[in-house]
Protein backbone atom coordinates (compact mmCIF):
# COMPACT_ATOMS: atom_id res chain seq x y z
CA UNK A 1 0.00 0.00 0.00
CA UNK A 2 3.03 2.20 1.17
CA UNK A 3 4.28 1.45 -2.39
CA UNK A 4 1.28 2.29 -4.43
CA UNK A 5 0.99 5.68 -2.84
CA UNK A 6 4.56 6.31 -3.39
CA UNK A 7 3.93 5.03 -7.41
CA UNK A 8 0.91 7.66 -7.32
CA UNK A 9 2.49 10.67 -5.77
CA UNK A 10 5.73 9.81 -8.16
CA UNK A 11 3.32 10.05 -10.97
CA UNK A 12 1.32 13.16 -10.11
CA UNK A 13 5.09 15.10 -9.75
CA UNK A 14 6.02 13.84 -13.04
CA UNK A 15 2.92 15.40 -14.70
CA UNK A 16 3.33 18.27 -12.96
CA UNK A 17 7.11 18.57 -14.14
CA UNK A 18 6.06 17.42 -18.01
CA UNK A 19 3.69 20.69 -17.86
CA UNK A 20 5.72 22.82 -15.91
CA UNK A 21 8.66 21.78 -18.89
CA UNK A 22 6.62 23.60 -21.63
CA UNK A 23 6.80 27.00 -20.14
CA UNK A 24 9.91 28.97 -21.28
CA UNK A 25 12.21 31.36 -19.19
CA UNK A 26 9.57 30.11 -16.43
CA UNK A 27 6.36 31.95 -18.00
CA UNK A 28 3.35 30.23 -17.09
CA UNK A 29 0.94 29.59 -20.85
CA UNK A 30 -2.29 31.84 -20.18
CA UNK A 31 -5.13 30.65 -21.94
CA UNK A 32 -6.96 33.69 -24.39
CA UNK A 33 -10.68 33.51 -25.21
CA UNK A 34 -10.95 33.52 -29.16
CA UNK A 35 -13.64 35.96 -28.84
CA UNK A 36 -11.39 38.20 -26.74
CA UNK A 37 -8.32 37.80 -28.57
CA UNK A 38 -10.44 39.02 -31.84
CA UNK A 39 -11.54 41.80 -30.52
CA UNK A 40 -7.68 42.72 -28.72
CA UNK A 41 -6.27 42.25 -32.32
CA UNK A 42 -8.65 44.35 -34.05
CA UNK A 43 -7.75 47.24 -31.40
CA UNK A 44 -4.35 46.57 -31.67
CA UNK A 45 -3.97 46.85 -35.38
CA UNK A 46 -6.27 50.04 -35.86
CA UNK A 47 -4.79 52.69 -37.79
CA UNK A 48 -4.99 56.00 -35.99
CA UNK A 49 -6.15 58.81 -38.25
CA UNK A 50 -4.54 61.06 -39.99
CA UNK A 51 -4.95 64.34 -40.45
CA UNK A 52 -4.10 65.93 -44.31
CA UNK A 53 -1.65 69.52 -43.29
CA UNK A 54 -3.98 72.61 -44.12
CA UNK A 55 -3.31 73.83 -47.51
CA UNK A 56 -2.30 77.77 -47.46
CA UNK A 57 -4.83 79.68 -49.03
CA UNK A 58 -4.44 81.48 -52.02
CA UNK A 59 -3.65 85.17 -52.24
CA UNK A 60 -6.55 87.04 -53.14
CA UNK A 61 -6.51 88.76 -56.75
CA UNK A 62 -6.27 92.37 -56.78
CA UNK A 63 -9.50 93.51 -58.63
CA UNK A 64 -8.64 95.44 -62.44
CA UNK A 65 -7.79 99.23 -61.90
CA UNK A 66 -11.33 100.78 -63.70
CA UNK A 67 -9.94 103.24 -66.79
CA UNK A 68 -10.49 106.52 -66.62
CA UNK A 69 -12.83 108.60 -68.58
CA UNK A 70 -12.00 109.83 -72.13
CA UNK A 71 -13.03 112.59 -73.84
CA UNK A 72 -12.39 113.09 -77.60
CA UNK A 73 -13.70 115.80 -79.91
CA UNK A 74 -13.36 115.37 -83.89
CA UNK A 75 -11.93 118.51 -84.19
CA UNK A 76 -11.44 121.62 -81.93
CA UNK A 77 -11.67 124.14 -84.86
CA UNK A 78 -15.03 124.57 -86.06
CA UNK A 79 -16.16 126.74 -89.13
CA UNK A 80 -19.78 128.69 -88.74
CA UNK A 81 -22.40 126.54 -90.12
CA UNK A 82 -20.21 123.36 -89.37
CA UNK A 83 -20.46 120.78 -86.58
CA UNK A 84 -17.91 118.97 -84.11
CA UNK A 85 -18.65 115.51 -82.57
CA UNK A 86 -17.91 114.41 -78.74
CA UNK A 87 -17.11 110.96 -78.04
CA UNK A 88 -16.73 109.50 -74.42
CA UNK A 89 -15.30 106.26 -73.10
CA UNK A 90 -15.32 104.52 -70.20
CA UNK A 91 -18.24 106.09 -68.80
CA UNK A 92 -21.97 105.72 -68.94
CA UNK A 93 -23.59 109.34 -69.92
CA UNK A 94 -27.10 107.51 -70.61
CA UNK A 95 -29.75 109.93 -69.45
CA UNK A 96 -26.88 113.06 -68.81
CA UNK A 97 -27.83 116.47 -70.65
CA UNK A 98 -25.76 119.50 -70.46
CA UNK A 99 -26.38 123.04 -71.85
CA UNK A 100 -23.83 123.89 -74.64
CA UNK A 101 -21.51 126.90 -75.20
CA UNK A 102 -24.55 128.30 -77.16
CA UNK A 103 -27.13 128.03 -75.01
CA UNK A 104 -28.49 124.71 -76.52
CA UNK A 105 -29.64 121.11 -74.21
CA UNK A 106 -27.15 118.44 -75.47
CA UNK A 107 -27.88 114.76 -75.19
CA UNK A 108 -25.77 111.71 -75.83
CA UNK A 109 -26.54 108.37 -77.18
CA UNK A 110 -24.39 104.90 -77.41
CA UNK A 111 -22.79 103.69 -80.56
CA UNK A 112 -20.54 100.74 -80.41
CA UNK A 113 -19.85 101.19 -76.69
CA UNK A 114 -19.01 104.62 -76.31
CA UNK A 115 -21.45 107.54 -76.12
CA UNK A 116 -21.87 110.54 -78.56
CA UNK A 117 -22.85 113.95 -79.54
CA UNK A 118 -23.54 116.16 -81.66
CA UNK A 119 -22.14 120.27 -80.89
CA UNK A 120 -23.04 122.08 -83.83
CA UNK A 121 -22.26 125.62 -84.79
CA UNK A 122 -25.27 127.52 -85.73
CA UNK A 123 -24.31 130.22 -89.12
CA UNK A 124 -24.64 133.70 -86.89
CA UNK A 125 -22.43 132.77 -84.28
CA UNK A 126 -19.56 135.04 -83.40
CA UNK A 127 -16.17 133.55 -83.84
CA UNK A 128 -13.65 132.85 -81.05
CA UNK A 129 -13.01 130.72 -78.79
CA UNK A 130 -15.43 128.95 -76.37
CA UNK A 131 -15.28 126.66 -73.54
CA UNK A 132 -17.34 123.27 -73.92
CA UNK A 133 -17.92 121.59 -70.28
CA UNK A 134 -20.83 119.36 -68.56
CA UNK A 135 -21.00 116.81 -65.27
CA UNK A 136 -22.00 113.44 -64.65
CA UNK A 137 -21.92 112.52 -61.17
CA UNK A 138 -18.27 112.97 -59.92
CA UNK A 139 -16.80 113.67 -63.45
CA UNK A 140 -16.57 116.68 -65.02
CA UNK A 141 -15.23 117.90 -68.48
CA UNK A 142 -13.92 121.38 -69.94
CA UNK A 143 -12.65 121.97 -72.83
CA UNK A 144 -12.03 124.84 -75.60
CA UNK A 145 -13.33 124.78 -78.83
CA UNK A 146 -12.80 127.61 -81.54
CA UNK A 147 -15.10 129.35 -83.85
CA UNK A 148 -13.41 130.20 -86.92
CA UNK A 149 -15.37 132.95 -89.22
CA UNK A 150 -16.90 132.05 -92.56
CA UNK A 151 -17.41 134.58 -95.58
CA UNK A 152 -20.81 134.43 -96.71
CA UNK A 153 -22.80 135.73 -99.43
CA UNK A 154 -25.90 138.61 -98.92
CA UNK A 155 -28.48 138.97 -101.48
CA UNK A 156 -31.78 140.64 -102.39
CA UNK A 157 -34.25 138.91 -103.05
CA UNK A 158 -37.58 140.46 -104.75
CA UNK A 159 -41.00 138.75 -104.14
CA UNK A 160 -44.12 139.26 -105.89
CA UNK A 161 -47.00 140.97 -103.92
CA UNK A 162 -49.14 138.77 -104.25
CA UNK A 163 -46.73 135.53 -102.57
CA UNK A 164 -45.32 137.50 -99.91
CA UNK A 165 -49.34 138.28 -98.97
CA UNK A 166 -49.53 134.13 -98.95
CA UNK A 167 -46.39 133.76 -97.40
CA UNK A 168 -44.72 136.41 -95.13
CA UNK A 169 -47.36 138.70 -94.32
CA UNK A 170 -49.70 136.04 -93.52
CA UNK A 171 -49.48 135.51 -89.71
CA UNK A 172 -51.43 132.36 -89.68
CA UNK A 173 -49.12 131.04 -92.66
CA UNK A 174 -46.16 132.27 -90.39
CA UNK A 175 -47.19 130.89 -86.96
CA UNK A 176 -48.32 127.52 -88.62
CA UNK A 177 -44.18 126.63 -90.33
CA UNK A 178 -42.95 128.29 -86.82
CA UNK A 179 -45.39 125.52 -84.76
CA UNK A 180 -44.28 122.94 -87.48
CA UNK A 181 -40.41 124.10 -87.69
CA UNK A 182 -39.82 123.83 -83.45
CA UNK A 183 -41.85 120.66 -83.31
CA UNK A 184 -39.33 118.70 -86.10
CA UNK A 185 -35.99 120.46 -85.71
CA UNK A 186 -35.49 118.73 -82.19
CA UNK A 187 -36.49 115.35 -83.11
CA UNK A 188 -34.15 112.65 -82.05
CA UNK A 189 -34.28 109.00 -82.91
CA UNK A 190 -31.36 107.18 -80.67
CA UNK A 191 -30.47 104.95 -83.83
CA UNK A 192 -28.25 105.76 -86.86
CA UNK A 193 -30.58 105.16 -90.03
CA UNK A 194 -28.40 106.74 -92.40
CA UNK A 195 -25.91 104.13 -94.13
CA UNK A 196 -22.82 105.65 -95.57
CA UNK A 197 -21.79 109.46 -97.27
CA UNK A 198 -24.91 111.62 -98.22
CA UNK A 199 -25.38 112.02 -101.83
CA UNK A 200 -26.90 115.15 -103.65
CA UNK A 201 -30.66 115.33 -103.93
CA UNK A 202 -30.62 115.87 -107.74
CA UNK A 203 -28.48 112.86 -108.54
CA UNK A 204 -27.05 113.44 -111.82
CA UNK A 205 -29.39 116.42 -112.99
CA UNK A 206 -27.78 119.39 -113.78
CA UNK A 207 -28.81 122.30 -111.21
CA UNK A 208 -27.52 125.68 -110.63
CA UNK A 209 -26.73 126.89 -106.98
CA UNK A 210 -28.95 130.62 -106.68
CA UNK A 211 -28.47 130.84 -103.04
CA UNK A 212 -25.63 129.12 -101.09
CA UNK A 213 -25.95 127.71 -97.43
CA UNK A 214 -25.31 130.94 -95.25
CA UNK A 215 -26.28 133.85 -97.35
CA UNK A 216 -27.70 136.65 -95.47
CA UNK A 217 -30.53 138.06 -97.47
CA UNK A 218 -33.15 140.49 -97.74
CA UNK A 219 -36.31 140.22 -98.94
CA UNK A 220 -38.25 143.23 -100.42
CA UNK A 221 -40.66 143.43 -97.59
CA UNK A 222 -37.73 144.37 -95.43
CA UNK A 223 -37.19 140.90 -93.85
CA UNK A 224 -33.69 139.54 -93.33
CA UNK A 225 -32.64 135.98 -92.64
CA UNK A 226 -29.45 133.30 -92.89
CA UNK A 227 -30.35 131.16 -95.78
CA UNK A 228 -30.03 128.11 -93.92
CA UNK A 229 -30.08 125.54 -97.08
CA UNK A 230 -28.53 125.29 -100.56
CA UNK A 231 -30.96 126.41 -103.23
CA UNK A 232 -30.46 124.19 -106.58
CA UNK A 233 -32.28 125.51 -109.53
CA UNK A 234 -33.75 123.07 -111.63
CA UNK A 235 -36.30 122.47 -114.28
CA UNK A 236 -39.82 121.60 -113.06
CA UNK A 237 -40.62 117.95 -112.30
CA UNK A 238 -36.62 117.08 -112.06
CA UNK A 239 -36.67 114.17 -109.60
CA UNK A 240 -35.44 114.64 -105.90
CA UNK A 241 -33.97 111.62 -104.31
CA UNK A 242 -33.37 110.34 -100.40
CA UNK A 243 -30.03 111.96 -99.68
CA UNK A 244 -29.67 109.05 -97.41
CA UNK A 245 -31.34 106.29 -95.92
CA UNK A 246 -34.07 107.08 -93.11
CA UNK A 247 -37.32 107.56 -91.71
CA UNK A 248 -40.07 110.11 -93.29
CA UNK A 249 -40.62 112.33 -90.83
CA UNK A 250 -42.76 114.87 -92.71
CA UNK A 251 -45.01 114.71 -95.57
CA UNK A 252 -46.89 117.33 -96.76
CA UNK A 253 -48.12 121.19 -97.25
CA UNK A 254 -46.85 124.08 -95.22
CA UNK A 255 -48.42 127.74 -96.87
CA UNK A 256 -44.29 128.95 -96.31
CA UNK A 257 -42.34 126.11 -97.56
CA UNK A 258 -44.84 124.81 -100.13
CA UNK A 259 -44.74 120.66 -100.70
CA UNK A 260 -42.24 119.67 -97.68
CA UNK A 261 -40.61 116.87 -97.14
CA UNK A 262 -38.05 116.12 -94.02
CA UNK A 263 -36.24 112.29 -93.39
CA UNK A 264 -35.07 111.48 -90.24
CA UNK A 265 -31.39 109.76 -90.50
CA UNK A 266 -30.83 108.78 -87.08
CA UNK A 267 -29.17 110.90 -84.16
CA UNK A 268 -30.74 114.10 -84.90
CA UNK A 269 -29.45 114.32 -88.31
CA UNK A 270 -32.75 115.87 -90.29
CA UNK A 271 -32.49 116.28 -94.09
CA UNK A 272 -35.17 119.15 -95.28
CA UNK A 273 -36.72 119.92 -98.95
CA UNK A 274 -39.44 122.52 -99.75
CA UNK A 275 -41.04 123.86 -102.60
CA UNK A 276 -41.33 120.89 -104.26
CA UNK A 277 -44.16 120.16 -106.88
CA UNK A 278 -44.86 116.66 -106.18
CA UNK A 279 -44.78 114.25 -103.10
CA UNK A 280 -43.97 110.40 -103.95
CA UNK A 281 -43.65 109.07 -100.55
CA UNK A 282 -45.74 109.03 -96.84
CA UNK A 283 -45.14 110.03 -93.44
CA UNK A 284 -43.47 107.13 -91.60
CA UNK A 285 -42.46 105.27 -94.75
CA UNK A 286 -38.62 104.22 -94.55
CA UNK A 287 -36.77 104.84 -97.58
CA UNK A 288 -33.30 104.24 -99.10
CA UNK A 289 -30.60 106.33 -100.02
CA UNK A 290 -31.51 107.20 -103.68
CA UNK A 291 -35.13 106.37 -103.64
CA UNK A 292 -37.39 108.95 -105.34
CA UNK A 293 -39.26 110.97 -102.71
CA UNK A 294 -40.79 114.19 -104.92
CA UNK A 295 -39.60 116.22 -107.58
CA UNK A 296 -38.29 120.02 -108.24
CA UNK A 297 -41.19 122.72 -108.22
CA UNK A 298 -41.49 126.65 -107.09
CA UNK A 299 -44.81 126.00 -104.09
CA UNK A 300 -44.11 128.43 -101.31
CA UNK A 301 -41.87 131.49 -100.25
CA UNK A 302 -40.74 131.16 -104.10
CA UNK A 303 -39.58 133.10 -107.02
CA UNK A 304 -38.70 129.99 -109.48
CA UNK A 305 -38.48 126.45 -109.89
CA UNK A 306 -35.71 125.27 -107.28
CA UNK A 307 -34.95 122.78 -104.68
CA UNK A 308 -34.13 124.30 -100.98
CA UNK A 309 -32.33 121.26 -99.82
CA UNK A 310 -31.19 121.75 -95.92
CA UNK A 311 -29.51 119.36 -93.60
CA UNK A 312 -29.87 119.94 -89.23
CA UNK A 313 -27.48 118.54 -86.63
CA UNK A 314 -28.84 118.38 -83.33
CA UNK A 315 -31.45 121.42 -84.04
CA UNK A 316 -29.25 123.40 -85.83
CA UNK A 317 -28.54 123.71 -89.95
CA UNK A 318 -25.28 123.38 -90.96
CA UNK A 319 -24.08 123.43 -94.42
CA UNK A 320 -25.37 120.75 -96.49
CA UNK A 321 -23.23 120.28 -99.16
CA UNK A 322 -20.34 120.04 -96.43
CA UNK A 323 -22.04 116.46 -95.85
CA UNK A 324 -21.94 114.99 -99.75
CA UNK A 325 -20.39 112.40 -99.81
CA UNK A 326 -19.37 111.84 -96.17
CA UNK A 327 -21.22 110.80 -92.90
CA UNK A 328 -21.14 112.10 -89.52
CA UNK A 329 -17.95 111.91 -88.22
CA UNK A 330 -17.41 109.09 -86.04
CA UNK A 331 -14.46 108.18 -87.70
CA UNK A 332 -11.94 109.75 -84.86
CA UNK A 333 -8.91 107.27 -85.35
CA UNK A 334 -8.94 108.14 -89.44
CA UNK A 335 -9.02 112.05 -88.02
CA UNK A 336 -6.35 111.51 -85.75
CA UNK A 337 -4.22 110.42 -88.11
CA UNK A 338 -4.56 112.79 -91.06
């Protein structure tokens, strides 16, 4: 019995040596729940965020310098009877009127980005020199612009009794082409209509000038005026053409000016023609340059078959035949050049 309890308790410390042999440097084996050891691994080989540097930002752009205003005439020299043009860039003048060195309200319209205007010089003004100026908002402008003198004609011109009684003396007559002549001369249509250089009236006809744009005349009665138009004799029933492309703006009898016809080219540019003996167009029609609108008579303040053939800038008549075979100047690089 002694010896089977030494064989046992022999046994029992050999087990316990054969485990205690599979332990290294004397660690004693722990046994790790799967489920636990998952979960310890996953924690374990987690990669810790990371976060991307903050880009610098980018320097902010300076915003464009805004150009100044410029202000270009087509000439500073203007004759009597002539006209100048204003051009401005770089500014918005819509709606901005000024009063010119005449005395006269001055409006601008766009073309192509920039704004214009007409400044024309009226026939009796004095030569010299003259300061042109106006505001919008913060901006102002002056500048000088020079009247040079033009030699013109006089004349006397003798009219029967009997027409000056229709025409002249007739106060009704009179205050009717003064109602008519205020109401048209001022017109302004923001668009150009006219296409090109102004061409004469006549065409090829042959005409003879009696009474050139500017002549200061007398009539018998004792009344003096500025011709303001180029009188161009011509036979009866000569055809008169569209000295440019425009509207009809007028179309019809006036007991001064006869059979009257006056086209609207855009701008405030106004071509006028009296005395004529026939009408071959209506009010509002739009016609092309050379299209037959009437032809030559002697109706009216008249002593002879003729056509008075006048041309208005902005209100004001300026010398017609100046404008054959040219257009408003808008041309200002060409100028600037020359």
């Amino acid at each position: 019995m002694k010896n089977f309890k030494r064989t046992l308790t022999a046994i029992i410390l050999a087990a316990l040596v054969a485990s205690l042999s599979g332990c290294e440097n004397g660690e004693i084996p722990v046994s790790v729940n799967p489920e636990s050891s998952s979960e310890s691994s996953s924690v374990s080989e987690s990669v810790p965020e990371i976060s991307e540097p903050e880009q610098e930002s980018e320097p902010e752009s300076e915003p464009e310098p805004i150009p100044e205003p410029v202000i270009t005439l087509s000439k500073t020299e203007v004759e009597r009877g002539s006209y100048t043009v204003l051009r401005a860039e770089n500014i918005d003048l819509s709606g901005v009127s000024f009063t010119d060195f005449l005395g006269y309200e001055r409006s601008f319209f766009e073309k192509d980005g920039a704004f214009y205007c007409f400044i024309p010089v009226k026939v009796a003004s004095e030569a010299g020199e003259y300061v042109l100026s106006f505001s919008a908002g913060d901006f102002e402008y002056s500048g000088n612009i020079v009247i040079l003198d033009r030699s013109f004609y006089t004349q006397y011109l003798t009219i029967a009794e009997k027409t000056l009684e229709e025409t002249l003396e007739d106060e009704n007559v009179r205050a009717a082409f003064d109602y008519f002549y205020q109401n048209h001369r001022w017109y302004f249509s923001e668009e150009p209509l006219w296409n090109g250089g102004f061409v004469l009236p006549l065409g090829e006809a042959y005409y003879k000038e009696t009474t050139p744009f500017g002549t200061f005349r007398t009539f018998s009665n004792g009344d003096t005026e500025y011709h303001n138009a180029t009188d161009m004799a011509a036979p009866g029933g000569t055809p008169v053409y569209a000295t440019n492309s425009g509207k009809i703006l007028f179309a019809g009898w006036l007991g001064l000016t006869g059979n009257t016809i006056l086209i609207d080219h855009g701008c405030g540019v106004i071509s006028w023609h009296y005395h004529l003996s026939a009408i071959d167009i209506a009010e509002g029609d739009f016609v092309e340059k050379g299209v037959l609108i009437g032809k030559v008579g002697t109706t009216g303040l008249s002593t002879g078959n003729h056509l008075h053939f006048g041309l208005s800038v902005g209100g004001i008549f300026v010398d017609p035949m100046q404008m054959i075979g040219t257009e408003p100047d808008f041309d200002f690089g060409k100028a600037a050049e020359e």
